[in-house]
Protein backbone atom coordinates (compact mmCIF):
# COMPACT_ATOMS: atom_id res chain seq x y z
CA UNK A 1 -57.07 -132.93 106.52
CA UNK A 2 -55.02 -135.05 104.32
CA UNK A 3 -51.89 -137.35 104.12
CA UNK A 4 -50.66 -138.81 100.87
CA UNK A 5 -49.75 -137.08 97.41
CA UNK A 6 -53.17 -137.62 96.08
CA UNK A 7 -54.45 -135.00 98.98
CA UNK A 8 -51.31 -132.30 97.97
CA UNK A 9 -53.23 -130.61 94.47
CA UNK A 10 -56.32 -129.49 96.71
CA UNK A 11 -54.12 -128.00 99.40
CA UNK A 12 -52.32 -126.56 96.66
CA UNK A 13 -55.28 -125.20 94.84
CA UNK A 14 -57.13 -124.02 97.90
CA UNK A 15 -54.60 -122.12 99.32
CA UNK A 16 -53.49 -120.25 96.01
CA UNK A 17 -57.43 -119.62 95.51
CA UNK A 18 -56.98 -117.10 99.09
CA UNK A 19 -58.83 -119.50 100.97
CA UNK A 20 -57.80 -118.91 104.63
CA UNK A 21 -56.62 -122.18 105.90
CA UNK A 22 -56.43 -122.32 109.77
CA UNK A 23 -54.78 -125.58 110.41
CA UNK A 24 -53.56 -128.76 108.25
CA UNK A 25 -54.01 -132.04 109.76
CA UNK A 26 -51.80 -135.49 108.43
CA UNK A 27 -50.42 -138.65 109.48
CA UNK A 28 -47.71 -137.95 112.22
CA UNK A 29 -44.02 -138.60 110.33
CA UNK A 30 -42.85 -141.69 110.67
CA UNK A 31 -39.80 -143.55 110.21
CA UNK A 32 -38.74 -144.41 106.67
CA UNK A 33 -35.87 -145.21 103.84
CA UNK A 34 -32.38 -147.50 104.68
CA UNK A 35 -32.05 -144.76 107.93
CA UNK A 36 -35.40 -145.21 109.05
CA UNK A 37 -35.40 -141.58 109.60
CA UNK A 38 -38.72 -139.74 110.43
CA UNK A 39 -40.38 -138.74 107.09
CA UNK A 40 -43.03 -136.39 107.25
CA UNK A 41 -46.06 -136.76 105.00
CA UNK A 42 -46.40 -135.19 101.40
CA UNK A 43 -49.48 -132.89 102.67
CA UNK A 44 -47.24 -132.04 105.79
CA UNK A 45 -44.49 -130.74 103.70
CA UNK A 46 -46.57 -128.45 101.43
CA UNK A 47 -48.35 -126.97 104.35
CA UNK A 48 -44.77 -126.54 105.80
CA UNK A 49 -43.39 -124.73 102.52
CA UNK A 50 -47.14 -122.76 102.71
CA UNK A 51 -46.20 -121.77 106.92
CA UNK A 52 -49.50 -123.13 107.59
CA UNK A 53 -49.73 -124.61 111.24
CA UNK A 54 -49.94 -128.31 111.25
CA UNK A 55 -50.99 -130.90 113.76
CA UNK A 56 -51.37 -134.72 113.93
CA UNK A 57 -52.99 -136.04 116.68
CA UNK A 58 -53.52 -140.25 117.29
CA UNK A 59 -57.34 -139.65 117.59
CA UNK A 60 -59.60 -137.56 116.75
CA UNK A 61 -62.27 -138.79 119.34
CA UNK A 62 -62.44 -137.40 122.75
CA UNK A 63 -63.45 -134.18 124.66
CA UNK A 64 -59.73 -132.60 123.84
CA UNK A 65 -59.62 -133.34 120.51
CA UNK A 66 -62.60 -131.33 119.94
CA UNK A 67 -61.49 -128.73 121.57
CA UNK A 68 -58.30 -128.25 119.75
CA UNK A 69 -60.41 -128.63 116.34
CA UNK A 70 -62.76 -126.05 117.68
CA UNK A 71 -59.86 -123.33 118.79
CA UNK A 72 -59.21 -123.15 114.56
CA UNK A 73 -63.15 -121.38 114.53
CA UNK A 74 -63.03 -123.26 111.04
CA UNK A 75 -66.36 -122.60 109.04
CA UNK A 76 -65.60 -126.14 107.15
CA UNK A 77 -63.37 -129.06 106.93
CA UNK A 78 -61.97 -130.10 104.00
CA UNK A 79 -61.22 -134.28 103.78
CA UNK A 80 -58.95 -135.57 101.26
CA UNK A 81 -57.43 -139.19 102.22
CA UNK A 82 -56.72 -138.75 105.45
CA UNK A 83 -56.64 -141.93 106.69
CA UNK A 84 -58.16 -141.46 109.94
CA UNK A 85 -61.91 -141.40 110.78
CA UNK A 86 -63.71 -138.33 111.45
CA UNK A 87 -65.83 -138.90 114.72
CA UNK A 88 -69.65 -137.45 114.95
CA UNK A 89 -67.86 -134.91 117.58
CA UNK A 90 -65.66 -133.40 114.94
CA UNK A 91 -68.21 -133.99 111.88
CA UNK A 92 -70.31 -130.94 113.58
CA UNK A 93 -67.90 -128.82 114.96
CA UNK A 94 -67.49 -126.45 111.51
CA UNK A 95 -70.68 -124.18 110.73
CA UNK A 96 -70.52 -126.25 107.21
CA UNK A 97 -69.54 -129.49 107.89
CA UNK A 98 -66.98 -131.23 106.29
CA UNK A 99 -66.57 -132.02 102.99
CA UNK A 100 -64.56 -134.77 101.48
CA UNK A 101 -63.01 -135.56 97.82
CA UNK A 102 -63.41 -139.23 96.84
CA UNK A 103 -61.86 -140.91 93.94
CA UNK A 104 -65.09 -142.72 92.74
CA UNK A 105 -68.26 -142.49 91.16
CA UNK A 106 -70.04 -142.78 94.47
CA UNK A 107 -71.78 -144.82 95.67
CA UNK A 108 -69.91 -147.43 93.41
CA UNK A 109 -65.92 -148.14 95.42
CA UNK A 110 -66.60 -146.66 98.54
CA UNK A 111 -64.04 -146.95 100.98
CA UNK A 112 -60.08 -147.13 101.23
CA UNK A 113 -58.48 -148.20 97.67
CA UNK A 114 -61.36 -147.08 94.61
CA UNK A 115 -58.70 -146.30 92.29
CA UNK A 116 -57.37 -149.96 92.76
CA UNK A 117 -60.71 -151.52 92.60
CA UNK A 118 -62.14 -149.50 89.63
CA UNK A 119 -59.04 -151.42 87.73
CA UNK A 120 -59.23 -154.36 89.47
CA UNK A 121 -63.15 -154.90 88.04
CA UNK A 122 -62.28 -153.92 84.76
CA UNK A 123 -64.82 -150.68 85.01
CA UNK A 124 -64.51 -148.40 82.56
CA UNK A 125 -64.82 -145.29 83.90
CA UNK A 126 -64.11 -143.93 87.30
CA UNK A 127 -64.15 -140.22 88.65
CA UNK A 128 -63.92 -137.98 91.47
CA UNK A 129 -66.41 -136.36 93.28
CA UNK A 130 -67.13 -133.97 96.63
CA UNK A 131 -69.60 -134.61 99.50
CA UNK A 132 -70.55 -133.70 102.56
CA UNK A 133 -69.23 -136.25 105.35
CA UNK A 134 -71.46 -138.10 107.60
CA UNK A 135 -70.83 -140.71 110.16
CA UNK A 136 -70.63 -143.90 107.77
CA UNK A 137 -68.31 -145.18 105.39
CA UNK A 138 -68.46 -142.62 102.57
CA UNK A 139 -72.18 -142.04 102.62
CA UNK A 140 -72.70 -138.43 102.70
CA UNK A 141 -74.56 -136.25 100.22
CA UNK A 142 -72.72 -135.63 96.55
CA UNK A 143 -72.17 -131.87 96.05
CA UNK A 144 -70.25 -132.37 92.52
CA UNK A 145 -68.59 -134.79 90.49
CA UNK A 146 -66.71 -135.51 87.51
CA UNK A 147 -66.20 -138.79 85.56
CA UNK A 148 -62.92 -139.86 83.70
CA UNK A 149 -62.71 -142.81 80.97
CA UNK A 150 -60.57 -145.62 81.97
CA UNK A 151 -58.01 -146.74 79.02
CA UNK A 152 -57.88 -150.36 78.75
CA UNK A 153 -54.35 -151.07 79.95
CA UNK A 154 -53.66 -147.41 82.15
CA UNK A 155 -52.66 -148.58 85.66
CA UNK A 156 -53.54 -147.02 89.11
CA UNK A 157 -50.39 -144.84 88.68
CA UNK A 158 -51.48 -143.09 85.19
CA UNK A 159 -55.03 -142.67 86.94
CA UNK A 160 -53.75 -141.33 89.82
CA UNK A 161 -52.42 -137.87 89.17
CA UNK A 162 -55.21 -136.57 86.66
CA UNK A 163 -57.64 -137.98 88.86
CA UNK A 164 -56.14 -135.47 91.97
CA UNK A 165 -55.78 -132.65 89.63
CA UNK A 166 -59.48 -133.21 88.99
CA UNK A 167 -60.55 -133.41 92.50
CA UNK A 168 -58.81 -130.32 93.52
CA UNK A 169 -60.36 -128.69 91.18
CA UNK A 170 -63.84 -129.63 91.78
CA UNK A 171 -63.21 -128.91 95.84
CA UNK A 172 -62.29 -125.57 94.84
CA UNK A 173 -65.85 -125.41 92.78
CA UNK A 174 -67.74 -126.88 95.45
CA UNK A 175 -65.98 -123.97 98.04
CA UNK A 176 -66.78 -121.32 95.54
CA UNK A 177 -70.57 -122.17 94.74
CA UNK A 178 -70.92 -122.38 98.73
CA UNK A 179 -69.68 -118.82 98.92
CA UNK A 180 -72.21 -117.59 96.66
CA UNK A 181 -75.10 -119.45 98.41
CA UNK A 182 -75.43 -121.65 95.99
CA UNK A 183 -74.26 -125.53 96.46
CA UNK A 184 -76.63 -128.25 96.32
CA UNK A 185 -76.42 -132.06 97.64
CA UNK A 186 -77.87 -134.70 96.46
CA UNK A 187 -78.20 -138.05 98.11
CA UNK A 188 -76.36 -140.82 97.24
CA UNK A 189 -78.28 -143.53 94.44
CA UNK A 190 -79.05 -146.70 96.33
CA UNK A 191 -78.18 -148.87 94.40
CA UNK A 192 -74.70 -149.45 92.76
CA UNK A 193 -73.40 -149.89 96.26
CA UNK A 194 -69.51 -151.46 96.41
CA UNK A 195 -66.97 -151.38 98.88
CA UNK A 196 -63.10 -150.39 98.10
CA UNK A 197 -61.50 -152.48 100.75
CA UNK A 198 -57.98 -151.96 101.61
CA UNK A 199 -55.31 -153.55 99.26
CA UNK A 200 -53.76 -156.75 101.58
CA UNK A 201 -50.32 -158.56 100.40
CA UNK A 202 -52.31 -161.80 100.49
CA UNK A 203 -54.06 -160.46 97.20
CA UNK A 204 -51.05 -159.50 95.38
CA UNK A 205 -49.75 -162.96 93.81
CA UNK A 206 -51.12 -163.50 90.28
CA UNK A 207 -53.08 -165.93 89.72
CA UNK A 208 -52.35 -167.18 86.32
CA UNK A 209 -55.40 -169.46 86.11
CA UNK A 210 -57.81 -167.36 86.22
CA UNK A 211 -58.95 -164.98 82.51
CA UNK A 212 -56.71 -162.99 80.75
CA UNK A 213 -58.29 -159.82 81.16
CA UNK A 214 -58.95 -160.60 85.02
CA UNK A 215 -54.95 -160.60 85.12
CA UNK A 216 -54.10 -157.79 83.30
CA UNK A 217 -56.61 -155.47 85.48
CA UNK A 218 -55.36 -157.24 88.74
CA UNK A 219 -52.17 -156.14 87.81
CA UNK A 220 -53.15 -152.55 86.73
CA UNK A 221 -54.66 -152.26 89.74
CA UNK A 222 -51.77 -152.82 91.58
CA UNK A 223 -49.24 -150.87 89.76
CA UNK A 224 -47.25 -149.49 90.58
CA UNK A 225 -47.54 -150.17 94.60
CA UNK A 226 -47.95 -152.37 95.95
CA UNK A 227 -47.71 -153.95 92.71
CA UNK A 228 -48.80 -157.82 91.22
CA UNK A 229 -46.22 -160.40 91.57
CA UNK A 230 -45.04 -163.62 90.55
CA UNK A 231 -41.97 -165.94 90.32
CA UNK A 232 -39.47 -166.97 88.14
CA UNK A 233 -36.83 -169.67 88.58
CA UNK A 234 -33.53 -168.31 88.07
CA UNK A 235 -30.65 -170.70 88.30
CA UNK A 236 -31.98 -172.54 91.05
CA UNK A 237 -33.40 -169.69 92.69
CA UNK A 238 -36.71 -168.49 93.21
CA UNK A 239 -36.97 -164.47 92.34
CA UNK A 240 -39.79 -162.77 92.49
CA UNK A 241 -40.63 -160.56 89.64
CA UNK A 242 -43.43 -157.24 89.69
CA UNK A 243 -45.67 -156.87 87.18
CA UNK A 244 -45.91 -153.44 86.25
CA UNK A 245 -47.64 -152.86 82.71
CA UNK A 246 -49.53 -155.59 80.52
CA UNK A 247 -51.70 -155.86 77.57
CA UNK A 248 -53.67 -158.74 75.71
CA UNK A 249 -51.17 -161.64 74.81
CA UNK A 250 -51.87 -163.83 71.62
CA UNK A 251 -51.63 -167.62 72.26
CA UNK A 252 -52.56 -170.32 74.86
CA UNK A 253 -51.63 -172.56 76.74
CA UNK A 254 -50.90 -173.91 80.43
CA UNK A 255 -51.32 -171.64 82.83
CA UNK A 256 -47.91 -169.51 83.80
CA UNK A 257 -46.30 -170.76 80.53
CA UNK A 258 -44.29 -168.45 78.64
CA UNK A 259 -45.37 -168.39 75.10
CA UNK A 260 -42.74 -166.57 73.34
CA UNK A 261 -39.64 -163.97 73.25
CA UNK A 262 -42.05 -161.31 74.45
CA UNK A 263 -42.52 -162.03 77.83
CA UNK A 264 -46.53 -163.44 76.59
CA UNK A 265 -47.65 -165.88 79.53
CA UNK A 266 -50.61 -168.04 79.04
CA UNK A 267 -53.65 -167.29 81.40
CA UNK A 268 -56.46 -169.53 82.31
CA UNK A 269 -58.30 -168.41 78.69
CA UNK A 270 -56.05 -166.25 76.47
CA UNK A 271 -52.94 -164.73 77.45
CA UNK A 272 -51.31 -161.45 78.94
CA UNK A 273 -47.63 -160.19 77.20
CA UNK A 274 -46.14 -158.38 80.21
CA UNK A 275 -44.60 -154.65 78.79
CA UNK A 276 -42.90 -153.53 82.22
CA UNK A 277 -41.66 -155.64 85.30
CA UNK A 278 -39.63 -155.21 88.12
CA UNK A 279 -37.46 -158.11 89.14
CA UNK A 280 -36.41 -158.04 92.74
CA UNK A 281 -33.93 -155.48 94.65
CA UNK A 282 -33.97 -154.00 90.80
CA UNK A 283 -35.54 -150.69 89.24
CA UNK A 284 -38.69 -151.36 86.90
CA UNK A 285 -37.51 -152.48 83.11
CA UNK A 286 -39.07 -152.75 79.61
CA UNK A 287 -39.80 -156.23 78.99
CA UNK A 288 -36.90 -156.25 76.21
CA UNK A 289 -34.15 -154.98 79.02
CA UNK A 290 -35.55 -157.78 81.12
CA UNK A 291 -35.23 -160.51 79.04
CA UNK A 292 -31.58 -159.63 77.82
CA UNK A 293 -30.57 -160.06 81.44
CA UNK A 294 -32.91 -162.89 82.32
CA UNK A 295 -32.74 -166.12 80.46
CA UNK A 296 -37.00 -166.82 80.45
CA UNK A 297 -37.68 -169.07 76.73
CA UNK A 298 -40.44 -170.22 75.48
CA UNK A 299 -41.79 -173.37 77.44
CA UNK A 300 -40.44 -172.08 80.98
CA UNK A 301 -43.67 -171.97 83.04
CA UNK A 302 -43.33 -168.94 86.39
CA UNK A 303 -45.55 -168.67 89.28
């Protein structure tokens, strides 16, 4: 049960491991691109290319539901960002449970967006790691885990695919260690508790007053979707402008000012010098290719 890319490595590695996979279940496709044309989900096509059946019903809750997940006589479910939540009724249905792969250090960024949030806090390490699904919000029992150093200016994006490479592989431990009898869950710590809300466009605008370093991870946390923004003038018009990679600026000064040829704007202490941006309706540019087709000098102040 999965729907975006992130989910695609453990199908992949499942299924070339000889695991018998009964069913895949994703987001239904949905309309996408300049035609609007149905798009089916990442995880739908590989289980397509694989000739494994797939289904994706609105809810999971409800007698029928259950009954459908119970014709597949699955021994376990296997979670990874689905983006629907499992009811108690389906939780039980597989001899084993189900077991999910979660792109945190549990119990720290439970919840929708970890990777995000792991940047966004400036934490320095994040992870992936199994556990058995129960009814609330990322709770269950840790099987196994793995933690992975953050770099201090990688993005979401560069964490992203390692940290699904990881997680399929440790699902694919977890599966064989419950084969031989021998998996073991521990409960979660109780303390460290956070929550990974979901990323809303109302939190996407930088806010240059604020730290340096709380501006570069905001926007490393965002890149490269749905990605930190700001605005420049541009003869007379307002463009907005994506901020894509950063690093610590040198300099001060007010807030949003540009400090020098570099693309360096002045934070509420310090500075961040902006390495890749995306000005709007464009593709994503160096800050050198940027500035050769955007007049920005020193002194002009964005927002």
């Amino acid at each position: 049960m999965g729907t975006p890319d992130f989910a695609v490595p453990t199908l992949v590695e499942l299924h070339n491991r000889g695991h018998q996979i009964a069913a895949v279940y994703t987001r239904a496709p949905a309309a996408a691109g300049r035609g609007m044309e149905a798009r089916r989900s990442p995880v739908h096509e590989t289980a397509a290319k694989f000739g494994i059946p797939v289904l994706h019903p609105a809810s999971l809750k409800g007698e029928a539901a259950a009954a459908t997940f119970r014709e597949h006589n699955a021994e376990l479910g296997v979670v990874v960002a689905y983006g629907m939540l499992l009811p108690k009724s389906i939780l039980e249905i597989p001899a084993h449970g189900c077991f999910n792969l979660h792109a945190s250090l549990l119990p720290r960024w439970r919840g929708a967006a970890p990777i995000n949030r792991a940047l966004m806090a400036g934490d320095a390490e994040t992870g992936a790691m199994v556990m058995k699904m129960a009814e609330g919000l990322d709770t269950g029992e840790v099987a196994i885990g793995a933690a992975m150093p953050i770099p201090p200016d990688a993005t979401a994006g560069d964490l992203h695919d390692p940290l699904a490479r990881v997680g399929a592989e440790l699902m694919a431990l977890a599966l064989a260690a419950l084969d031989r009898g021998a998996l073991q869950f521990s409960p979660q710590a109780g303390e460290g508790v956070t929550y990974a809300k979901k990323i809303e466009k109302a939190e996407t605008r930088i806010d240059w007053a604020k730290p340096w370093n709380e501006v570069h991870n905001h926007i490393r946390g965002l890149s490269p979707f749905p990605g930190a923004w700001f605005e420049i003038d541009d003869s007379g018009k307002r463009i907005r402008v994506k901020a894509l990679r950063s690093t610590k600026g040198e300099g001060t000064g007010k807030p949003g000012t540009v400090l020098d040829g570099r693309l360096t704007i002045a934070c509420g202490a310090g500075s961040v010098r902006l390495v890749e941006v995306q000005r709007a309706g464009a593709k994503a540019m160096s800050a050198e290719e940027f500035l050769r087709g955007t007049v920005l000098k020193a002194g002009s102040v964005v927002e």
